[in-house]
N, C-alpha and C. Protein backbone atom coordinates (compact mmCIF):
# COMPACT_ATOMS: atom_id res chain seq x y z
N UNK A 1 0.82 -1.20 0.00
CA UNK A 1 0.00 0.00 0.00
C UNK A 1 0.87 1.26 0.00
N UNK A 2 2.07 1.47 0.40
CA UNK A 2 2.88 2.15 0.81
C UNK A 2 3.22 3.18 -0.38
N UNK A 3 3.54 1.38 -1.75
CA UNK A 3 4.25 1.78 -3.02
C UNK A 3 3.15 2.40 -3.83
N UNK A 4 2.18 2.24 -4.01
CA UNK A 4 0.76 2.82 -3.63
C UNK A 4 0.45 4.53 -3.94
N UNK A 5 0.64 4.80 -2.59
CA UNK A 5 0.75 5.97 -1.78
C UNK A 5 1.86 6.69 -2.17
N UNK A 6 2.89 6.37 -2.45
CA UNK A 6 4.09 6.98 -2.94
C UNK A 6 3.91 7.29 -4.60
N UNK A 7 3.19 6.40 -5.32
CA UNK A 7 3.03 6.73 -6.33
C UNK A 7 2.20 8.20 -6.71
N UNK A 8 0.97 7.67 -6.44
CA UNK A 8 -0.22 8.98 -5.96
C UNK A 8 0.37 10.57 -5.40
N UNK A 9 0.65 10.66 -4.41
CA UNK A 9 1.27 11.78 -3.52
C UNK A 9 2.27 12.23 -4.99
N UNK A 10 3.54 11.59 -5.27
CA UNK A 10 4.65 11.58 -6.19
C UNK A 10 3.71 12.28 -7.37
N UNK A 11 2.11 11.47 -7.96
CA UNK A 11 2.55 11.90 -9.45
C UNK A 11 1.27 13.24 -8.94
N UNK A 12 0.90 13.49 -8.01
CA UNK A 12 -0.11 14.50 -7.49
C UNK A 12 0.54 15.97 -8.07
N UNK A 13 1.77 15.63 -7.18
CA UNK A 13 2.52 16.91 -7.18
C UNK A 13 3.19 17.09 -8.58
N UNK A 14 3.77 16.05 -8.93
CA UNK A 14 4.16 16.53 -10.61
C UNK A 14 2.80 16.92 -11.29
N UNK A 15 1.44 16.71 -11.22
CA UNK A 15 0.50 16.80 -12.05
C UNK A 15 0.08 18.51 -11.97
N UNK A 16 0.29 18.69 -10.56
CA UNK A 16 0.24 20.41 -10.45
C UNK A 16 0.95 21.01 -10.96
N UNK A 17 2.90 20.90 -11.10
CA UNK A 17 3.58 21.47 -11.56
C UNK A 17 3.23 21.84 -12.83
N UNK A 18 2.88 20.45 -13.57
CA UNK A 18 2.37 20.06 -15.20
C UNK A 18 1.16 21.33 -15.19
N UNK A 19 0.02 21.54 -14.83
CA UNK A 19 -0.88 21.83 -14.91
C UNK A 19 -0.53 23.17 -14.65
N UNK A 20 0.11 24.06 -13.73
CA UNK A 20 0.70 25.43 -13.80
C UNK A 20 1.26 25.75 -14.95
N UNK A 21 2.27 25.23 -15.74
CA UNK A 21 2.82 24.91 -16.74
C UNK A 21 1.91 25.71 -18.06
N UNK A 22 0.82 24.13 -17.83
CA UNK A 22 0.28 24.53 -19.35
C UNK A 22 -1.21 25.52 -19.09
N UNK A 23 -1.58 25.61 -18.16
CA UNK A 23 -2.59 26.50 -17.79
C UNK A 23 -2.98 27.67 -17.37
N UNK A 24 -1.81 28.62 -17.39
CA UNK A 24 -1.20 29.79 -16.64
C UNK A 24 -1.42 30.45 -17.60
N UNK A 25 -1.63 31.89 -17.98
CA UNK A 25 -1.45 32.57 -19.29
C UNK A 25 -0.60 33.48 -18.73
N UNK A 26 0.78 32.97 -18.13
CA UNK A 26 1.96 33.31 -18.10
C UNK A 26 2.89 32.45 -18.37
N UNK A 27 4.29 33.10 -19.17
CA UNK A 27 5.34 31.99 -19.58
C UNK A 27 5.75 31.17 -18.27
N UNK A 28 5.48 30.15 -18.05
CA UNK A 28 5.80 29.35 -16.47
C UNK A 28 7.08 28.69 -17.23
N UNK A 29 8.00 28.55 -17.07
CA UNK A 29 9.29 27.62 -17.20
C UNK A 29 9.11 26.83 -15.54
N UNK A 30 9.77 25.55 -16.53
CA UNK A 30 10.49 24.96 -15.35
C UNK A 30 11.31 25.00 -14.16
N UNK A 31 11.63 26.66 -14.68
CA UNK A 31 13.07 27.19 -13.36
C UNK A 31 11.85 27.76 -12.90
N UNK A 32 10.93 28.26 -13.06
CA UNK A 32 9.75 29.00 -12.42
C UNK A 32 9.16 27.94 -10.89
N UNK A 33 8.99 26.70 -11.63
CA UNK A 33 8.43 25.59 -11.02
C UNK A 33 9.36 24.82 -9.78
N UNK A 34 10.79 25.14 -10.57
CA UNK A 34 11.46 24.78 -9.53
C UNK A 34 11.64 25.99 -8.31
N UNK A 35 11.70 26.58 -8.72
CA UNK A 35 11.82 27.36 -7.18
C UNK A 35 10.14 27.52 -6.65
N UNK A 36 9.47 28.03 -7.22
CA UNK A 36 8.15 27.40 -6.50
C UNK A 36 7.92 26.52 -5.75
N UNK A 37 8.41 25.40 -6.50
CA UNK A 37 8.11 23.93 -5.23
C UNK A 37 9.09 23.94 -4.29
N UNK A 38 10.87 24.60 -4.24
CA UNK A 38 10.94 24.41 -3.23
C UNK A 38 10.88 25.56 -2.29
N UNK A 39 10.10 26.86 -2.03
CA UNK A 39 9.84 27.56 -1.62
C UNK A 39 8.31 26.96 -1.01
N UNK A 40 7.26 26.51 -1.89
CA UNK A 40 6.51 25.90 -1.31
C UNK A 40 6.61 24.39 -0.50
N UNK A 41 7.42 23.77 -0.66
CA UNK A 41 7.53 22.78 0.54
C UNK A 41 8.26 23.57 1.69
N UNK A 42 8.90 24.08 1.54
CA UNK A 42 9.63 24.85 2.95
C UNK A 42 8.52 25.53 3.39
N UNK A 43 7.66 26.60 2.99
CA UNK A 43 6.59 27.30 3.69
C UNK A 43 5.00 25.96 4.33
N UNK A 44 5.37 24.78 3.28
CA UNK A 44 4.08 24.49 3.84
C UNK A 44 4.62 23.38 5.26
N UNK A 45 6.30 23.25 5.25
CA UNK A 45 6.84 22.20 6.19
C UNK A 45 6.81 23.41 7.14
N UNK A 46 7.07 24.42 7.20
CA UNK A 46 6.93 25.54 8.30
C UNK A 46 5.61 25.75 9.32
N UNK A 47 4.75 25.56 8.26
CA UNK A 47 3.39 25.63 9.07
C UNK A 47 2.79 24.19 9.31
N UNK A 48 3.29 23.14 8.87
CA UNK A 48 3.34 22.17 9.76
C UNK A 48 2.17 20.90 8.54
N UNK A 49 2.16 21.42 7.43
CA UNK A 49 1.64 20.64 6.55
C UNK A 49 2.22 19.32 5.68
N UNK A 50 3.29 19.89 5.48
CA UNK A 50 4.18 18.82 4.55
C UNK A 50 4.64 17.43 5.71
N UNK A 51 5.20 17.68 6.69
CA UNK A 51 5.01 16.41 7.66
C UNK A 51 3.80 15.57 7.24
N UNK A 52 2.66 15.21 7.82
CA UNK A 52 1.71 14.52 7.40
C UNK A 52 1.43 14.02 6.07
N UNK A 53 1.71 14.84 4.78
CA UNK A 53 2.11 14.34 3.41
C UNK A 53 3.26 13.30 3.62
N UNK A 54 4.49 13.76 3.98
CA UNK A 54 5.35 12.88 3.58
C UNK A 54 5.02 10.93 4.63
N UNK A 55 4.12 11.49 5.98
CA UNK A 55 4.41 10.31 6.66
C UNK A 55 3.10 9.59 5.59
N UNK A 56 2.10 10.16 5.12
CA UNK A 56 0.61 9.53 3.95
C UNK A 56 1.83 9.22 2.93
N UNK A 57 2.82 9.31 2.06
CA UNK A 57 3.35 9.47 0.98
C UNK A 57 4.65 9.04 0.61
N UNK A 58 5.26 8.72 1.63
CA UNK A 58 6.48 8.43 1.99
C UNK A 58 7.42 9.36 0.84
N UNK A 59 8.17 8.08 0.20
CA UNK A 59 9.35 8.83 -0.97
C UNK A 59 8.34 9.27 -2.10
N UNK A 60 7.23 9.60 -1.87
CA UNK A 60 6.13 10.00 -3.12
C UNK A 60 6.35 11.70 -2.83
N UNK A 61 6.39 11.78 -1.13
CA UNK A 61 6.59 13.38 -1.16
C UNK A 61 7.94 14.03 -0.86
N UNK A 62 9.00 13.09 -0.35
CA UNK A 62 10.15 13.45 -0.23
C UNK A 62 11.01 13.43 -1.58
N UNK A 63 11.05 12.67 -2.60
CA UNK A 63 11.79 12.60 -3.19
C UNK A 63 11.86 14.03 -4.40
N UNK A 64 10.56 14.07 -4.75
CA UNK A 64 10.29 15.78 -5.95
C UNK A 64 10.76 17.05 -4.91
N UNK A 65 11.08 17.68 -6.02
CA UNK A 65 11.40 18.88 -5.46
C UNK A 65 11.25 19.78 -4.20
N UNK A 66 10.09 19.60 -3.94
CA UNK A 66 9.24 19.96 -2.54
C UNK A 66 9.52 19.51 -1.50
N UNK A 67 10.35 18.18 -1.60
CA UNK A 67 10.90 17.33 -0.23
C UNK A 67 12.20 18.50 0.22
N UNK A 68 12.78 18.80 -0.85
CA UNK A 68 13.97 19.44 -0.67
C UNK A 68 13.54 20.20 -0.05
N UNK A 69 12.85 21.66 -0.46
CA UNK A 69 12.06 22.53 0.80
C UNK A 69 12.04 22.25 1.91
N UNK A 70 11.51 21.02 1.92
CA UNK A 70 10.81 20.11 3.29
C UNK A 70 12.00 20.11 4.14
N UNK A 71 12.91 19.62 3.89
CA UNK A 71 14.24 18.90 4.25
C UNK A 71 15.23 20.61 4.73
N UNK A 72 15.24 20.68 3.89
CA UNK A 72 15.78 22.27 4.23
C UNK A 72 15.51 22.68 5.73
N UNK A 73 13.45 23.34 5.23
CA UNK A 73 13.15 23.86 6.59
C UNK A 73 12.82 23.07 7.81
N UNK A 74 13.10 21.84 7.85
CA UNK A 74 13.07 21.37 8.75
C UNK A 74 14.57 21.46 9.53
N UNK A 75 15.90 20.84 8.66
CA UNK A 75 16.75 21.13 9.08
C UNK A 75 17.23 22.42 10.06
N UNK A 76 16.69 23.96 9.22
CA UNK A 76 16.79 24.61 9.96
C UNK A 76 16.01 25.06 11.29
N UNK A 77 15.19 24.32 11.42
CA UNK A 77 14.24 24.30 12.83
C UNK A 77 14.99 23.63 13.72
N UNK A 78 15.15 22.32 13.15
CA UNK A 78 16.27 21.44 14.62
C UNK A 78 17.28 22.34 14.85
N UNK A 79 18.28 22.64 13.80
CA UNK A 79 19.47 23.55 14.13
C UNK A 79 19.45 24.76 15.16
N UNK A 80 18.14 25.62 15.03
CA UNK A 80 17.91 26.36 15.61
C UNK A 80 17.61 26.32 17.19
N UNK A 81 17.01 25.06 17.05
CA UNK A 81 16.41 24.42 18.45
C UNK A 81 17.89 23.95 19.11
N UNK A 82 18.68 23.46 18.53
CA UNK A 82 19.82 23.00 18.77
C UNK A 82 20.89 23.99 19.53
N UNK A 83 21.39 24.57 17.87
CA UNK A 83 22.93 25.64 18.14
C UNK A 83 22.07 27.47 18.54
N UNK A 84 20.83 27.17 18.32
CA UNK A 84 20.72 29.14 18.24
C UNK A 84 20.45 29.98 17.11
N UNK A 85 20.88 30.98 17.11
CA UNK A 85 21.11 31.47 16.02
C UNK A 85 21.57 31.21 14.92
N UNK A 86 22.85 30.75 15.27
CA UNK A 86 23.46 30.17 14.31
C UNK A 86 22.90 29.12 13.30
N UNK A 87 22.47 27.82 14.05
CA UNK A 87 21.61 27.22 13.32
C UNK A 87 20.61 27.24 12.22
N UNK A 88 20.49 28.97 11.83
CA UNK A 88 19.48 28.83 10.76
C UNK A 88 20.25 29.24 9.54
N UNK A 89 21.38 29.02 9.96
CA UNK A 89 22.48 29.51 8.89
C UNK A 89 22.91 28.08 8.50
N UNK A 90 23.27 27.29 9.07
CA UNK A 90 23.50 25.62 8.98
C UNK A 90 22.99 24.70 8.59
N UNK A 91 21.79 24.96 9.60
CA UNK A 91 20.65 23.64 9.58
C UNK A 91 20.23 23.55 8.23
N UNK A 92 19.96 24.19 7.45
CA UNK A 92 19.51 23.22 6.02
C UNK A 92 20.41 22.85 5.32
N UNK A 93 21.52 23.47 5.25
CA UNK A 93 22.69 22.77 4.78
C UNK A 93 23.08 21.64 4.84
N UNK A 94 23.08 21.31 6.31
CA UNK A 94 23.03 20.28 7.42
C UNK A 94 22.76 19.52 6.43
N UNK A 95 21.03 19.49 6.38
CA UNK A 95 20.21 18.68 6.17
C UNK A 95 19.89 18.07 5.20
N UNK A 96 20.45 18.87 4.21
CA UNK A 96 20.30 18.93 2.95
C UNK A 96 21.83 18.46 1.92
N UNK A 97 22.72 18.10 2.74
CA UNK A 97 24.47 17.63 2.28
C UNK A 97 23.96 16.31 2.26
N UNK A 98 23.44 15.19 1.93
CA UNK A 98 23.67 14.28 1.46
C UNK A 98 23.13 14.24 -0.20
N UNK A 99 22.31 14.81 0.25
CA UNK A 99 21.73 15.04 -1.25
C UNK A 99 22.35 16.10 -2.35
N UNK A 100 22.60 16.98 -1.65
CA UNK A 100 23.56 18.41 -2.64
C UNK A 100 24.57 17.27 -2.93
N UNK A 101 25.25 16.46 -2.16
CA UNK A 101 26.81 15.94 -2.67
C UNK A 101 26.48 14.90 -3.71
N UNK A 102 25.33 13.99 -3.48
CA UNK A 102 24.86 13.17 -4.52
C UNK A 102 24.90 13.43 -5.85
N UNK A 103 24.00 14.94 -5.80
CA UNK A 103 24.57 15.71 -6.90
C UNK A 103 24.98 15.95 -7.81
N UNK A 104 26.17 16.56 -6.99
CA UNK A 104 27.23 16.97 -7.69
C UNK A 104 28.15 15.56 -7.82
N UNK A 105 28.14 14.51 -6.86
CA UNK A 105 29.10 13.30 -7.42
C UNK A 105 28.41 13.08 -9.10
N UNK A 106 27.40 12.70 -8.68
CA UNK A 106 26.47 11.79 -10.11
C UNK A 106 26.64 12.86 -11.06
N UNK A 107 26.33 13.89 -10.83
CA UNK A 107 26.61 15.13 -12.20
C UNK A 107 27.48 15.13 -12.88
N UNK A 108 28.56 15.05 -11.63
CA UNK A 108 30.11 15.18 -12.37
C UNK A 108 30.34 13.52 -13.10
N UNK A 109 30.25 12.32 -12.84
CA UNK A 109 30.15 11.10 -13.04
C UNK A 109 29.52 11.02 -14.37
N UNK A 110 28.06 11.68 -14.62
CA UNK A 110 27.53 11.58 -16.26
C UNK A 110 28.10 12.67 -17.17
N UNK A 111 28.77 13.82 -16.46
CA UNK A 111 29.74 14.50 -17.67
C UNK A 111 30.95 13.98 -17.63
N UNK A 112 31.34 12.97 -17.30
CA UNK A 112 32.33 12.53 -17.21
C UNK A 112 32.69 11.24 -18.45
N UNK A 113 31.08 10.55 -17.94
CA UNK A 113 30.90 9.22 -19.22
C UNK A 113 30.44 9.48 -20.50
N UNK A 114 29.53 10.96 -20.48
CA UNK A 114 29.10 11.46 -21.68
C UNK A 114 29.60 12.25 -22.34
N UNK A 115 29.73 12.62 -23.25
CA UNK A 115 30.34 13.89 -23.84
C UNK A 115 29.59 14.32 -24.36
N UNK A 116 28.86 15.59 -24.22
CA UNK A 116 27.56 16.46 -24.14
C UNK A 116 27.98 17.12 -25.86
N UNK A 117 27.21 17.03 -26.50
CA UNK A 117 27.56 18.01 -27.90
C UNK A 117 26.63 19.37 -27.84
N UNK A 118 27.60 20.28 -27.71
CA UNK A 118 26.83 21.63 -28.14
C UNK A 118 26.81 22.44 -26.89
């Protein structure tokens, strides 16, 4: 049921992105969409919404763009709760370095095997 649920939640949120996209009678790009979603998972993990998605959704809501948000502002809440001030300078960083390094390993790894023309 899980794989399920992860599917659903997962293609929910791509279906909105999609649907802003082509339904807007403004040019929406994809860089539009991306910072949208992760500005909107951080504001909706702030007010305490995106938790309950991700535990209904599992890697359906963590893994798209919006998890990142998620992951971010959560990070910087523990940090804060943690180190202080400081922490809101950290904590998503924190939180968010396994995945930034993934990244950039795998990024650098397919320009590495590919040779991009143009």
């Amino acid at each position: 049921m899980s794989i399920i649920m992860a599917f659903l939640i997962g293609g929910l949120i791509c279906l909105v992105g999609q649907l802003i996209m082509e339904l807007t009678p403004y040019n929406v790009t994809p860089a539009h969409i991306l910072v949208g979603f992760v500005t909107g998972g951080a504001l909706l993990s702030a007010v305490g919404l995106y938790g309950p998605l991700v535990k209904i959704g599992g890697a359906g809501a963590t893994i798209p763009i919006s998890g990142f948000g998620h992951t971010l502002a959560q990070g910087t809440l523990e940090a804060v709760q943690a180190k202080g001030f400081l922490g809101a300078f950290t904590g998503g960083v924190t939180a968010g370095a396994a995945g930034i390094a993934a990244a950039v390993v795998f990024g650098f790894c397919m320009a590495t095997l590919f040779n991009p023309k143009g």
